[in-house]
Protein backbone atom coordinates (compact mmCIF):
# COMPACT_ATOMS: atom_id res chain seq x y z
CA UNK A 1 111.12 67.73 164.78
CA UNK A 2 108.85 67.21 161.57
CA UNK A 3 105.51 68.55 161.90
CA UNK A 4 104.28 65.66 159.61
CA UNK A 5 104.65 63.01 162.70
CA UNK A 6 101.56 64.67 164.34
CA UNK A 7 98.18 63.65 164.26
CA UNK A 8 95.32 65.14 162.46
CA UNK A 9 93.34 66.66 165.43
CA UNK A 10 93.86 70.06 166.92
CA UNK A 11 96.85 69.94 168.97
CA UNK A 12 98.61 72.70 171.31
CA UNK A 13 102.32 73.57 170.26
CA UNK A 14 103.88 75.72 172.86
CA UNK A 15 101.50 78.31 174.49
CA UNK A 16 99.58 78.33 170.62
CA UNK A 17 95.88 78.30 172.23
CA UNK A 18 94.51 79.12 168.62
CA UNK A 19 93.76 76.04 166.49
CA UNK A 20 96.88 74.50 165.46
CA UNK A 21 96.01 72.20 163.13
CA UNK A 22 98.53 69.48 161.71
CA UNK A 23 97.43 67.24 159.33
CA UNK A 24 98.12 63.02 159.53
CA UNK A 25 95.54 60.66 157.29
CA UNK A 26 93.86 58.31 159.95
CA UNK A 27 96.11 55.50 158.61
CA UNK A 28 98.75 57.04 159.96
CA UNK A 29 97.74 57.63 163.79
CA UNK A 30 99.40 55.52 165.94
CA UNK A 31 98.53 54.91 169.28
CA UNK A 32 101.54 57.25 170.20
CA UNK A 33 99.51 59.81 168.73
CA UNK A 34 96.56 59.64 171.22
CA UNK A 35 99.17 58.91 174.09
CA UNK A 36 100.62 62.37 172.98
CA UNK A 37 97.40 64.21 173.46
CA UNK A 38 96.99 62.86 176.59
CA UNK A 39 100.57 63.93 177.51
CA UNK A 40 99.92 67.29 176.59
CA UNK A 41 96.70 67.33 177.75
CA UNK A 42 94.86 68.72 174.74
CA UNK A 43 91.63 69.83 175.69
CA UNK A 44 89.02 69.86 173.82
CA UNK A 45 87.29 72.34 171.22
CA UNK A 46 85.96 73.45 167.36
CA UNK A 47 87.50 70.40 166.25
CA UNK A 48 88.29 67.82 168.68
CA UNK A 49 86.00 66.21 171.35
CA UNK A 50 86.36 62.96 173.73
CA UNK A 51 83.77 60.28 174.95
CA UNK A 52 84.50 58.16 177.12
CA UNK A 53 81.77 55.44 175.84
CA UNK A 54 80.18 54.92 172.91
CA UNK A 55 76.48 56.24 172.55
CA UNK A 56 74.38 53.84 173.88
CA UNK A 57 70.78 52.47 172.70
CA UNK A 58 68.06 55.03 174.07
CA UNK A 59 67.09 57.77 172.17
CA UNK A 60 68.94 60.53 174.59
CA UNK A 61 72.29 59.30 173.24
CA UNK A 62 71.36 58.60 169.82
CA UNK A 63 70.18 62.38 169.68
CA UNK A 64 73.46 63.25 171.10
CA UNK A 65 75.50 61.52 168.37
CA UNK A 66 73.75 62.55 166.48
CA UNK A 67 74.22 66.65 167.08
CA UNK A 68 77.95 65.79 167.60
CA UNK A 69 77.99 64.85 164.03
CA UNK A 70 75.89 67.59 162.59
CA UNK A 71 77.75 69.91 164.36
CA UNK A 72 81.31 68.97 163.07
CA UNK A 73 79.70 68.86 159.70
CA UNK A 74 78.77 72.52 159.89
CA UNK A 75 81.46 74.04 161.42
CA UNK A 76 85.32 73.23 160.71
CA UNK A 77 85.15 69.15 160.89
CA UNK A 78 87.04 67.24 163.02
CA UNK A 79 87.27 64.16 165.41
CA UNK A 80 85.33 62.21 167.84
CA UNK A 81 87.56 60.17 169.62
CA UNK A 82 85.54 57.48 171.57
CA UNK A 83 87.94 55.99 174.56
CA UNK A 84 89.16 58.70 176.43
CA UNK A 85 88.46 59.34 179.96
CA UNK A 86 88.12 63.35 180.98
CA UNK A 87 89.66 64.79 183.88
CA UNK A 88 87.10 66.37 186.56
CA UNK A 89 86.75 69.24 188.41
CA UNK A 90 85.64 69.43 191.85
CA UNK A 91 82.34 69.36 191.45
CA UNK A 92 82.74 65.84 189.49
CA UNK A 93 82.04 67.44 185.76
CA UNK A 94 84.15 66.76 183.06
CA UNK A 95 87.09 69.41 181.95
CA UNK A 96 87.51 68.85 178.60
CA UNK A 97 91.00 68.04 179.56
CA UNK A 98 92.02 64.11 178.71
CA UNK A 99 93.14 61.81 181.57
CA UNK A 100 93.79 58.53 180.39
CA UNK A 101 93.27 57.17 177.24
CA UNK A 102 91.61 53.57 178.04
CA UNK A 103 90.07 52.30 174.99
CA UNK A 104 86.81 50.77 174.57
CA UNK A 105 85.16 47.51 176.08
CA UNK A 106 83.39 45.77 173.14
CA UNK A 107 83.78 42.71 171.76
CA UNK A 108 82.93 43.58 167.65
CA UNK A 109 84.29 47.04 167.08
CA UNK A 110 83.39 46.86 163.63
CA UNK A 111 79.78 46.03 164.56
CA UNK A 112 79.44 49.32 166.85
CA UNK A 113 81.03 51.37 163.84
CA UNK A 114 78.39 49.73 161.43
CA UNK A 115 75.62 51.11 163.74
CA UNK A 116 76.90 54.53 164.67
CA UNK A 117 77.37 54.55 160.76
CA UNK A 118 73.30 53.84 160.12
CA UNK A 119 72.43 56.20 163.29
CA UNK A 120 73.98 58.85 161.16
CA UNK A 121 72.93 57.98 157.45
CA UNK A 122 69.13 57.70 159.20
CA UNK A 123 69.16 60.74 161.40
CA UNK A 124 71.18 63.79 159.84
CA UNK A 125 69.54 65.39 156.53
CA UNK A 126 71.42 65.69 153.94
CA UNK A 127 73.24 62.75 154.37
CA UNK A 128 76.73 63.75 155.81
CA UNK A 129 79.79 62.60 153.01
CA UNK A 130 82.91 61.13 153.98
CA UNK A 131 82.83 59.75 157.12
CA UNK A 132 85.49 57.68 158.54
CA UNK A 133 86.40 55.33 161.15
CA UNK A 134 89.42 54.03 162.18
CA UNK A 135 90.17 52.26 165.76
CA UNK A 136 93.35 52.29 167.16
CA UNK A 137 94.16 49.21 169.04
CA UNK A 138 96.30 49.01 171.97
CA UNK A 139 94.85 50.36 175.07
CA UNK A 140 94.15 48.62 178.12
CA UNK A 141 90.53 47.86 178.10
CA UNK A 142 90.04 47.97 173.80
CA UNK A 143 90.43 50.23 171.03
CA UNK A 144 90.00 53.68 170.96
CA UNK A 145 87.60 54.67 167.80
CA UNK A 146 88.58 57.74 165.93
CA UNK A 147 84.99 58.96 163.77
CA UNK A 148 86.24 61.44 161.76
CA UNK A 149 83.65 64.28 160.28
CA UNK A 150 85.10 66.22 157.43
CA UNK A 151 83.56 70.06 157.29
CA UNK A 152 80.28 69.60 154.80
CA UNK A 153 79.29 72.28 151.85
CA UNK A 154 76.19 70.23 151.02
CA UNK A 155 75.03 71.60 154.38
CA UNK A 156 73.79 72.86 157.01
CA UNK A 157 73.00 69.44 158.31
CA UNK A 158 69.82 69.29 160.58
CA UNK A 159 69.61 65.91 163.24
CA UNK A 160 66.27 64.88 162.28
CA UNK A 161 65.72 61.56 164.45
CA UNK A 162 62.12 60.50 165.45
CA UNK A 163 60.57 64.08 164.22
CA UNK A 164 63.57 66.51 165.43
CA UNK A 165 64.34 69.37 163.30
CA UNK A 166 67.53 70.80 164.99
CA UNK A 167 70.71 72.28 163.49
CA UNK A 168 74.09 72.48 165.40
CA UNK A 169 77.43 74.05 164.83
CA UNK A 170 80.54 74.63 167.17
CA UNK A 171 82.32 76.84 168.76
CA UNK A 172 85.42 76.68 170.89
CA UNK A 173 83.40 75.18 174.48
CA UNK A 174 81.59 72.38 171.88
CA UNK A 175 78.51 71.95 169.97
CA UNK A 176 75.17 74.89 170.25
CA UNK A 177 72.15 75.04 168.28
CA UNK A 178 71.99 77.20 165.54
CA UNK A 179 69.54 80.45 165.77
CA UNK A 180 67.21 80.95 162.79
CA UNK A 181 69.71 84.32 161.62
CA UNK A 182 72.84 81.60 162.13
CA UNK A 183 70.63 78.77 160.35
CA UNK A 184 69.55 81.45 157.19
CA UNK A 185 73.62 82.84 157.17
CA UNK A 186 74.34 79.04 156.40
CA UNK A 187 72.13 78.23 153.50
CA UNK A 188 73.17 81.71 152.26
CA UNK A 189 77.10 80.46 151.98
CA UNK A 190 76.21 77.21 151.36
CA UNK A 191 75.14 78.82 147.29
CA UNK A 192 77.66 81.41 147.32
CA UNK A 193 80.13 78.81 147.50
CA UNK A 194 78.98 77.18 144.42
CA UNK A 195 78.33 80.50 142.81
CA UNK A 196 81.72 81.67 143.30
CA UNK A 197 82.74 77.97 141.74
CA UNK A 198 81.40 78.48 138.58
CA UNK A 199 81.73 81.81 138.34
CA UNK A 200 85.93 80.56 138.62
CA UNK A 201 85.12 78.14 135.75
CA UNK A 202 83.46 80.37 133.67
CA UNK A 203 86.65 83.37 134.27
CA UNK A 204 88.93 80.38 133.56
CA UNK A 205 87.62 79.38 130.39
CA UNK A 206 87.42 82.51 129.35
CA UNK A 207 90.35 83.60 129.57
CA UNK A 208 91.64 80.52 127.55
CA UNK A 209 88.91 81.00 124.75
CA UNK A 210 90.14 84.73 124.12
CA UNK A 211 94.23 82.99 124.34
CA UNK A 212 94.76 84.56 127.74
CA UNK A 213 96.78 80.92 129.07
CA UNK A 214 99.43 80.80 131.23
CA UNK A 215 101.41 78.52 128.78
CA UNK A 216 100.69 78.12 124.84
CA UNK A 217 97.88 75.38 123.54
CA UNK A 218 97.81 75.74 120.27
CA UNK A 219 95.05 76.24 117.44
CA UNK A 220 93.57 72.78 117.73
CA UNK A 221 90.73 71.40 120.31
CA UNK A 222 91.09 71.65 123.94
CA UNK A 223 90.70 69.68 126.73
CA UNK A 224 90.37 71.35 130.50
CA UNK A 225 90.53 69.84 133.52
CA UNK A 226 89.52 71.82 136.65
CA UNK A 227 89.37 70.09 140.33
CA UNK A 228 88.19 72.72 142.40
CA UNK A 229 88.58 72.16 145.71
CA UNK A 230 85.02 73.74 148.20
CA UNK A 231 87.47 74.38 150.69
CA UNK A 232 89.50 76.70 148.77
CA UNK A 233 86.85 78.78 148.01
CA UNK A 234 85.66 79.92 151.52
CA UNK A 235 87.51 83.24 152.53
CA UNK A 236 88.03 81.90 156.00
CA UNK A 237 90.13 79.05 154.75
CA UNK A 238 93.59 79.52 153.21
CA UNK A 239 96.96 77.07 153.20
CA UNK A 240 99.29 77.63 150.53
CA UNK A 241 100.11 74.49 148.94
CA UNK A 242 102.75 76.17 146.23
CA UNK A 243 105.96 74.63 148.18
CA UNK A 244 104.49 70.71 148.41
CA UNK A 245 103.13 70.58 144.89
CA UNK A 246 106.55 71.33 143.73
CA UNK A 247 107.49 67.63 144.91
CA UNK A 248 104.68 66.28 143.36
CA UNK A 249 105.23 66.39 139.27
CA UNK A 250 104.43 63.02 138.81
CA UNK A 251 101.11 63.11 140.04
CA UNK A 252 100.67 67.30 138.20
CA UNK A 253 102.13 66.10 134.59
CA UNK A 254 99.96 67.06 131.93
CA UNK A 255 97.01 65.13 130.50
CA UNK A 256 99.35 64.03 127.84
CA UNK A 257 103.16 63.33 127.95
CA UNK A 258 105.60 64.79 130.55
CA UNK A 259 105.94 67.61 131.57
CA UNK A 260 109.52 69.95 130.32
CA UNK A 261 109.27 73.22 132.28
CA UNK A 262 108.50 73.22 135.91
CA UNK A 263 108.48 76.89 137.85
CA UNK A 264 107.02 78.94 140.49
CA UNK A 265 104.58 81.88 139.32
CA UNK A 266 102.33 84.27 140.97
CA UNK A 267 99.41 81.51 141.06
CA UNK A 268 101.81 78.83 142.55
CA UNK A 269 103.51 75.58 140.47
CA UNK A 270 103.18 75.33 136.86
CA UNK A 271 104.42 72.34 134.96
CA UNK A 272 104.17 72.60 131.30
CA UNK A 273 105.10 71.14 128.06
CA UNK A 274 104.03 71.72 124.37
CA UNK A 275 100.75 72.70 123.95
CA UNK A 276 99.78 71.32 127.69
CA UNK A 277 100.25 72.85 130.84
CA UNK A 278 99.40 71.74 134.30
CA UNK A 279 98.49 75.17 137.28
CA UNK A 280 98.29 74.60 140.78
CA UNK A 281 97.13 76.76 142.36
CA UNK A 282 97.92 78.60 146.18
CA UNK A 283 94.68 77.77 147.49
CA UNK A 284 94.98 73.96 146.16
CA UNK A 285 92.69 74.17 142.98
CA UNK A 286 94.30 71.96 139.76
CA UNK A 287 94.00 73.70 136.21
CA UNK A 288 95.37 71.65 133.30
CA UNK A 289 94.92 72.49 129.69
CA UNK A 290 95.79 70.35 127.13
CA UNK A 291 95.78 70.93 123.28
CA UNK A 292 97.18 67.27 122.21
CA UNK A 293 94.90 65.16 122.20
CA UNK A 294 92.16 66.30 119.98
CA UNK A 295 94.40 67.07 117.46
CA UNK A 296 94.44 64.89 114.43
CA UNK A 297 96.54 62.57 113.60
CA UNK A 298 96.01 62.31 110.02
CA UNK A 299 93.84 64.22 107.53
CA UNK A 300 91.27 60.98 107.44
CA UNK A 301 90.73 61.58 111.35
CA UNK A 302 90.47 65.34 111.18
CA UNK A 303 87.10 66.32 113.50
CA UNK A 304 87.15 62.83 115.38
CA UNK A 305 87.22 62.18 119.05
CA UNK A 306 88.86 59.21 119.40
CA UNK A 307 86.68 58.22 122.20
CA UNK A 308 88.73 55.81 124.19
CA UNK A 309 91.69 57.49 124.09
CA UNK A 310 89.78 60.80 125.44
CA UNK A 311 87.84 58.89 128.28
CA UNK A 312 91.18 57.46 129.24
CA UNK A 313 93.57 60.13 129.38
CA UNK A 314 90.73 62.04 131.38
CA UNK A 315 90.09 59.30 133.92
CA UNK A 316 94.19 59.01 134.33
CA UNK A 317 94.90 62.57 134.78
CA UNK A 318 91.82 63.01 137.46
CA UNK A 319 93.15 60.25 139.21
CA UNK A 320 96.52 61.30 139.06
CA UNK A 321 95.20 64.86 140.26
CA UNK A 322 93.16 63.33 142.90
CA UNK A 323 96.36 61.58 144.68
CA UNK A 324 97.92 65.20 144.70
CA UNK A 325 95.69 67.07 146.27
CA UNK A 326 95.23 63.80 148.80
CA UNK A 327 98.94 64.33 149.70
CA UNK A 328 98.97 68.31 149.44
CA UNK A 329 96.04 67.18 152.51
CA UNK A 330 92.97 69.03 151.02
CA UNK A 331 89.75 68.12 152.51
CA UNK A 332 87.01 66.70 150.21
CA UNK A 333 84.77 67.32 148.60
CA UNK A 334 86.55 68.44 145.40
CA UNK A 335 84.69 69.04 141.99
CA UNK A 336 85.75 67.67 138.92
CA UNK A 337 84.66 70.02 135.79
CA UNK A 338 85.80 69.07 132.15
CA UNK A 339 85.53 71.06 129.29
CA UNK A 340 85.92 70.49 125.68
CA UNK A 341 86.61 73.87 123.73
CA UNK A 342 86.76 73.73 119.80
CA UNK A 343 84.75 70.99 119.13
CA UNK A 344 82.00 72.09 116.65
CA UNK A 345 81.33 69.92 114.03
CA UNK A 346 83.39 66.78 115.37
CA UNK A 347 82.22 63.84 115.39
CA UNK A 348 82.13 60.53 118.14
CA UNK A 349 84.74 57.69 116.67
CA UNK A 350 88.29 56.42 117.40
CA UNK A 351 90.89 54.51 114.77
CA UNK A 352 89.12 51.72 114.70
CA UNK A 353 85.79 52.25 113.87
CA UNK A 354 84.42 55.88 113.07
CA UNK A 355 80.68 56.51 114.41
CA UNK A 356 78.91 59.25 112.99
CA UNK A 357 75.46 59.87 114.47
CA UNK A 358 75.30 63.82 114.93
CA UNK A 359 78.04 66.48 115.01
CA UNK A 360 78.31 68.45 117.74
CA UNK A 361 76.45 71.46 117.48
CA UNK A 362 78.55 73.65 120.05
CA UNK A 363 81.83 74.95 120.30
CA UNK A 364 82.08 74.70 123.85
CA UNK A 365 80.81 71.90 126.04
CA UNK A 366 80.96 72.33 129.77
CA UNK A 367 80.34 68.82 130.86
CA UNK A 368 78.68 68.44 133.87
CA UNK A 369 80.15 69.08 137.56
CA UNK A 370 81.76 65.66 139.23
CA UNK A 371 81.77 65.63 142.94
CA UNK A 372 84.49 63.49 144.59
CA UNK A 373 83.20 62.84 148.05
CA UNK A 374 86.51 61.24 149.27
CA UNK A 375 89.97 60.27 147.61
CA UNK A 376 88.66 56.19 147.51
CA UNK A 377 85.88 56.50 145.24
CA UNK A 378 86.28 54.47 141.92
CA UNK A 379 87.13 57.55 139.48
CA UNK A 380 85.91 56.32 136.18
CA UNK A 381 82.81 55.36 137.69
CA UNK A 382 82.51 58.86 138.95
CA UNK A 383 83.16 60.59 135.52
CA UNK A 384 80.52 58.65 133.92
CA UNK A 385 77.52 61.57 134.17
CA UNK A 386 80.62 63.80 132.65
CA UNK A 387 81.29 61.66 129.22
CA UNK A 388 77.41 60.22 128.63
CA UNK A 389 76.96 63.99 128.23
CA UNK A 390 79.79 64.45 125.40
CA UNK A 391 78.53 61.09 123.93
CA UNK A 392 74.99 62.55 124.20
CA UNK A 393 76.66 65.93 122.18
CA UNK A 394 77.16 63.37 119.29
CA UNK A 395 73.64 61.68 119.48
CA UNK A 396 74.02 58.38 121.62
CA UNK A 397 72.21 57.65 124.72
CA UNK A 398 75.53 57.84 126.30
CA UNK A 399 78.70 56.43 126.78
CA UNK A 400 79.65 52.81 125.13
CA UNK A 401 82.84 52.33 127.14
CA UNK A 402 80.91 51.21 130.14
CA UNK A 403 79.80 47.81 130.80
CA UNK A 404 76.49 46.06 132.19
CA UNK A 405 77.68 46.48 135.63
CA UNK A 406 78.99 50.52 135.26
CA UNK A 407 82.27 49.86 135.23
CA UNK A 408 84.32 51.66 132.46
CA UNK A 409 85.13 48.84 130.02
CA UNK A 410 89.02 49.75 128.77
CA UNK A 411 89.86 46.41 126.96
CA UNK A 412 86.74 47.03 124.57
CA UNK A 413 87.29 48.13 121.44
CA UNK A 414 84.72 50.56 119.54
C-alpha cells in the first residue's frame, strides 16, 4: 500500500480516530478518492466537512459559507466537499457520517465557483489566501466541488457580511465562535509567529556574519536565501521532511552550479559545493548560502553587482526552492527573505555596461520579506519589492530589469 495514493482530507486508517492526515494535491483526487471516504465512512471533523448543496442565495447561507470558511482559515485548514449526502439518525439530523456521494446538479460549475469565490473575497476580513477549487466529475447527478481552505497566519479571519463582526474556528464536532479570550489568544500568535520568523533570520545571519556556516563561503560577498515556511514555525505543527528532500537535489542545488556533497546532519539534508551550500531543514525551512556569485571576475569588475545575473540566479533558485517544498507538501504561505552580506561600497552594473549612481552604504542589506501565497504565483513578479530595494541601495528608483507591464524583462540588456 503507498500512503501517497490517498487523498488530502482527514481520513481514518484502522481504528486511528486522531487526525490522520495524508497529503494528495487536488490534481490528484480522483473520484476513487471520494468513493473511498464514503466506503470508509469518514465522518466529519477539524478538517473535513460535507454539504450536500451548494449555499444558496439568501443571506442565511451566505453567512454560513461564509463561517465555514473563516473557520477552516483559523484553525488547521481543510476541505469543503460540496456533493455528499450525510447519513441520518433517527430523529432525521445529519451524522456527519457520508452516505452517498451524488455530485451536484448545476449546469455551469465554474460559474457557482466564481460566486462562492466573490462571497468570500467580499465577506471574510482579511481576505483569506489560497483558495482552491477543484470539481471532480463523475457522479450521478454532477460534480462534486472540493473548496479547499489552507490554515491562514494573516488571521484570525472575522465573516463580516452586511455589518457582522463574527470570528469562527473548529474543533472536532465543526465550526464555534470564537470567545473574546480565544479571539485576543489569536492575534497574540498571529505576531509571535512573525516574531519568531525574524528573530530565525536574524540568528541565521548571524551566525554566518561571525563564520559560524554549516559549509565554507568564502571571503567574498554573500548571497542568502531563506524560504521560511509559517507552518514550521508553530509548535503545534511538526513533519520531518529530512527523508523526501533527500530525493529532491535537483530542485535543493545551490544558487550557483551543482551541488558535490550531499549528507544527512543534525538539521536534516545538506547539499553543498564550493563556497555554496544548500540546508533543509526538519521542519521544511530552505537555507542556501552562496559565496559565487558576487565574486569578481576580473580586477576591472571588482565591487560590481552584475545585476542581471544576480536577479536571475535569485529568481531560479526561489523557484527551484518553491517546487521542493510543493513536493515535500508544505502548506503556504512561505516567506521569501534575501540577504546580501559584504556589499559596502559596491556598486549597481553588469559586463556590459557599468552604472554608478551611489555605493551602497551598508554592509548588510536585508531585503524585504516576500510572501508566496501559493506555489502558482509568477515568482519574478513576486521578488520585485525584494530587488527595487537593492537597486534603491545603489540610488535608482528601482529595478530596470522589469518592463512596462511588471514582468521581469530577461532578454534586456543593461
Amino acid at each position: 500500500m503507498n500512503l501517497h495514493d490517498f487523498p488530502a482530507f482527514s481520513i481514518i486508517i484502522g481504528q486511528c480516530y486522531s487526525e490522520c492526515v495524508i497529503q494528495k494535491p487536488l490534481d490528484q483526487i480522483t473520484k476513487a478518492n471520494i468513493e473511498s471516504l464514503i466506503t470508509a465512512k469518514v465522518s466529519e471533523r477539524r478538517t473535513l466537512d460535507y454539504k450536500q448543496q451548494l449555499p444558496g442565495g439568501t443571506d442565511e447561507d451566505k453567512r454560513e459559507l461564509l463561517g465555514d470558511v473563516a473557520s477552516f482559515a483559523n484553525a488547521s485548514g481543510g476541505d469543503l466537499l460540496f456533493g455528499v449526502v450525510d447519513e441520518r439518525d433517527a430523529n432525521g439530523k445529519p451524522t456527519g457520517i457520508p452516505a452517498s456521494a451524488d455530485g451536484l446538479s448545476v449546469t455551469n460549475i465554474n460559474e457557482q465557483i466564481a460566486r462562492i469565490e466573490a462571497s468570500v473575497r467580499d465577506g471574510i476580513a482579511p481576505r483569506i489566501q489560497g483558495i482552491e477549487f477543484v470539481p471532480i466529475d463523475g457522479f450521478s447527478k454532477g460534480p462534486v466541488l472540493i473548496v479547499r481552505i489552507p490554515k491562514s497566519w494573516a488571521g484570525p479571519h472575522m465573516v463580516t457580511f452586511k455589518g457582522s463582526s463574527r470570528f469562527y474556528s473548529r474543533n472536532s464536532t465543526g465550526k464555534y465562535p470564537l470567545d473574546v479570550a480565544e479571539i485576543r489568544s489569536a492575534f497574540i500568535a498571529s505576531t509571535a509567529i512573525g516574531e519568531k520568523m525574524r528573530a530565525f533570520r536574524m540568528d541565521r545571519l548571524s551566525n554566518i556574519m561571525n563564520g559560524a556556516t554549516i559549509a565554507p563561503l568564502g571571503d567574498h560577498a554573500k548571497i542568502v536565501i531563506h524560504m521560511v515556511p509559517l507552518s514550521s514555525l508553530d509548535p503545534t505543527i511538526f513533519r520531518d521532511v529530512t527523508r523526501e528532500a533527500a530525493n529532491l537535489s535537483a530542485e535543493l542545488k545551490p544558487i550557483v552550479g551543482s551541488p558535490t556533497t550531499r549528507r544527512f546532519n543534525f538539521d536534516g539534508y545538506l547539499l553543498s559545493r564550493d563556497n555554496s551550500f544548500v540546508q533543509v531543514y526538519r521542519s521544511g525551512i530552505i537555507e542556501s548560502a552562496d559565496g559565487v556569485s558576487l565574486a569578481p571576475w576580473s580586477e576591472e569588475e571588482r565591487n560590481r553587482i552584475a545585476n542581471i545575473a544576480i536577479e536571475q540566479e535569485i529568481i531560479s533558485a526561489v523557484q527551484r526552492y518553491l517546487r521542493a517544498q510543493q513536493r515535500l507538501m508544505i502548506e503556504t504561505p512561505v516567506f521569501v527573505m534575501v540577504t546580501l552580506i559584504g556589499l559596502k561600497g559596491f556598486a549597481m552594473g553588469s559586463r556590459r555596461r557599468h552604472f554608478q549612481v551611489e555605493k551602497i552604504d551598508r554592509d548588510v542589506l536585508a531585503l524585504p520579506e516576500i510572501s508566496i501565497e501559493n506555489y502558482g504565483v509568477d515568482v519574478a513578479r513576486a521578488l520585485r519589492p525584494a530587488f527595487d530595494a537593492l537597486w534603491q541601495a545603489c540610488g535608482f528608483e528601482g529595478s530596470q530589469n522589469y518592463n512596462a507591464a511588471g514582468d521581469w524583462d530577461s532578454p534586456r540588456q543593461n
